[in-house]
Protein backbone atom coordinates (compact mmCIF):
# COMPACT_ATOMS: atom_id res chain seq x y z
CA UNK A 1 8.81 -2.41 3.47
CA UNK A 2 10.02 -1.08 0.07
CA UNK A 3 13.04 0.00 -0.99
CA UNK A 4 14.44 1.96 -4.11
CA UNK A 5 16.07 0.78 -6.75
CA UNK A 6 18.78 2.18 -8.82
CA UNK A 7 17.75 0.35 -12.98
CA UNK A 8 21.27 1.25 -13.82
CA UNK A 9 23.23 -0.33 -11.39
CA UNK A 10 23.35 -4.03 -11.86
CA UNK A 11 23.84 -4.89 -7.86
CA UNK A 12 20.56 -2.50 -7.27
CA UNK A 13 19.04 -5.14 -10.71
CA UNK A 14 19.80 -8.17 -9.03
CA UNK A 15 19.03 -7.46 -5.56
CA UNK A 16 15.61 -6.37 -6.97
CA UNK A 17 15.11 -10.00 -8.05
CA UNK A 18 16.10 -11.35 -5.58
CA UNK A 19 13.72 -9.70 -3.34
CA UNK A 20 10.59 -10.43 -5.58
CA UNK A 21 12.20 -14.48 -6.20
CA UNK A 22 12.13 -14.55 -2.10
CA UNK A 23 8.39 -13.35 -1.95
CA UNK A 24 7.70 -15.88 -4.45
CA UNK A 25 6.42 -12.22 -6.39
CA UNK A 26 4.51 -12.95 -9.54
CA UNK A 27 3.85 -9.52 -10.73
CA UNK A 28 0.80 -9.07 -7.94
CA UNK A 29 0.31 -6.06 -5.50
CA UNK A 30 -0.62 -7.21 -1.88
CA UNK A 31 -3.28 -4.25 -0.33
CA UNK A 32 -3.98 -3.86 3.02
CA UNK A 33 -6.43 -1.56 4.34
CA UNK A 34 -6.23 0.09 8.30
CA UNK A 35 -9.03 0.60 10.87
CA UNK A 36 -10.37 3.67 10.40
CA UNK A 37 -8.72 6.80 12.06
CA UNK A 38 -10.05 10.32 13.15
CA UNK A 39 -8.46 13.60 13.31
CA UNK A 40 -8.59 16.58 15.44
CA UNK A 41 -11.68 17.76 13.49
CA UNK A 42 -13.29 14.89 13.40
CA UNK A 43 -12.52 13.93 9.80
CA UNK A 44 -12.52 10.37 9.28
CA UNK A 45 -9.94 8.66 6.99
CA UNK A 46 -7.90 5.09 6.80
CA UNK A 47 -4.61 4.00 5.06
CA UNK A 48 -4.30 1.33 2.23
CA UNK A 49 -1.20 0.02 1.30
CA UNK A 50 0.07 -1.49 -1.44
CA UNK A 51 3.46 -3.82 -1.70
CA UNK A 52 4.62 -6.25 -4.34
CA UNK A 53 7.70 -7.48 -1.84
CA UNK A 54 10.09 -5.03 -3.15
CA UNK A 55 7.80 -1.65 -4.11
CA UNK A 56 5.43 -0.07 -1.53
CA UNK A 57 3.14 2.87 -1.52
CA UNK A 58 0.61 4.52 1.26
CA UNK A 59 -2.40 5.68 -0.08
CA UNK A 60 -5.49 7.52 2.34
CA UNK A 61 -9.32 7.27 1.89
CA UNK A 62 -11.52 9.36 1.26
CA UNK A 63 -9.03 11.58 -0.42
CA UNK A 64 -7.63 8.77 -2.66
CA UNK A 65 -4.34 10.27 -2.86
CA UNK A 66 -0.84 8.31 -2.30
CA UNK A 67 0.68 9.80 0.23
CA UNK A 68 4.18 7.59 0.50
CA UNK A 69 5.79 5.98 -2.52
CA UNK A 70 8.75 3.85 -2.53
CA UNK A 71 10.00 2.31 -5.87
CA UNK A 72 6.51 2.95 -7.93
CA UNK A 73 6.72 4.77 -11.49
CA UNK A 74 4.47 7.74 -11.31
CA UNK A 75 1.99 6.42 -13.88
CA UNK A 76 1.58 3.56 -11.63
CA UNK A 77 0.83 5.82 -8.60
CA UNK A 78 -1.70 7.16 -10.85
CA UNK A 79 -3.24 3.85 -11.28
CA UNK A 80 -3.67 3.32 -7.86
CA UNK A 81 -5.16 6.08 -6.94
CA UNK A 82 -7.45 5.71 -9.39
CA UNK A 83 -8.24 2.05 -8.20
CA UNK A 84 -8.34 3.44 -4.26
CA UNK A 85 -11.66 6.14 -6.24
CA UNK A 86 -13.07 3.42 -8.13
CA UNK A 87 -13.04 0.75 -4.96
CA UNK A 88 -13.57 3.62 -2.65
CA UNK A 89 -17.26 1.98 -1.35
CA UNK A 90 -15.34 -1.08 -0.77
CA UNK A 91 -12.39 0.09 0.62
CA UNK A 92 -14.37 1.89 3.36
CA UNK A 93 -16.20 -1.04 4.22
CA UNK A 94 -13.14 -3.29 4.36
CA UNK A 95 -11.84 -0.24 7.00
CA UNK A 96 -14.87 -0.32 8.90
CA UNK A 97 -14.45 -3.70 9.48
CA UNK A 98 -10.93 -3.82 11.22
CA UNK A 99 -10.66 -4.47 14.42
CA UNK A 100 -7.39 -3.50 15.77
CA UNK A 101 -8.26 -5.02 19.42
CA UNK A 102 -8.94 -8.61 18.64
CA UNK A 103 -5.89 -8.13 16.55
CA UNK A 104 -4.17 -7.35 19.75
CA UNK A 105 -5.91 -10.28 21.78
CA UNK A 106 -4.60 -13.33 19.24
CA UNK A 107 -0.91 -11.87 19.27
C-alpha cells in the first residue's frame, strides 16, 4: 500500500527511496484491475489500481474517476484518469476476465 510523503523532511526523502530501491522501482506504475462488481441498482463497475511501491491510487470504471490517492501529484491523478478513459475498452475486458474463484482455489 502507499504511503505519504513529507518532500521537506529528509527522513520522509530517504525512506521514500528506500521503499522504491526495495521494489527494485524504476519509475513504472504496476495496474491491477478487479472482477467486476454490481451495486444495489444494478450498475456495473470495477476498481483499477495503480502503485509504483511507494505511491498508490484507486481508480473505478466506467466513471474513470480516482477515487483514493495516496502520494500522487494531482496532475498525475489527472493522467490517470485520463489513461483509465482512453483504455476504458480494455480495461473492461481485462475486468471481465477475472475470476476471483479460481483465485481462491490455487491459494
Amino acid at each position: 500500500m502507499g504511503e505519504n510523503f513529507d518532500t521537506n523532511n529528509n527522513s520522509d526523502i530517504k525512506k521514500a527511496l528506500e521503499a522504491i530501491e526495495k521494489n527494485n522501482n524504476k519509475g513504472e506504475l504496476d495496474m491491477n484491475v478487479s472482477a467486476v462488481c454490481q451495486n444495489e441498482n444494478g450498475d456495473k463497475y470495477a476498481f483499477v489500481t495503480f502503485s509504483d511501491g511507494v505511491r498508490e491510487a484507486e481508480g473505478s470504471i466506467p466513471k474513470c474517476i480516482i477515487i483514493r490517492n495516496q502520494g500522487f501529484a494531482d496532475i498525475e491523478i489527472q493522467q490517470l484518469e485520463k489513461y483509465m478513459r482512453d483504455n476504458l475498452t480494455q480495461l473492461k475486458k481485462m475486468a471481465a476476465g477475472v475470476d476471483i474463484f479460481s483465485t481462491f482455489l490455487e491459494s
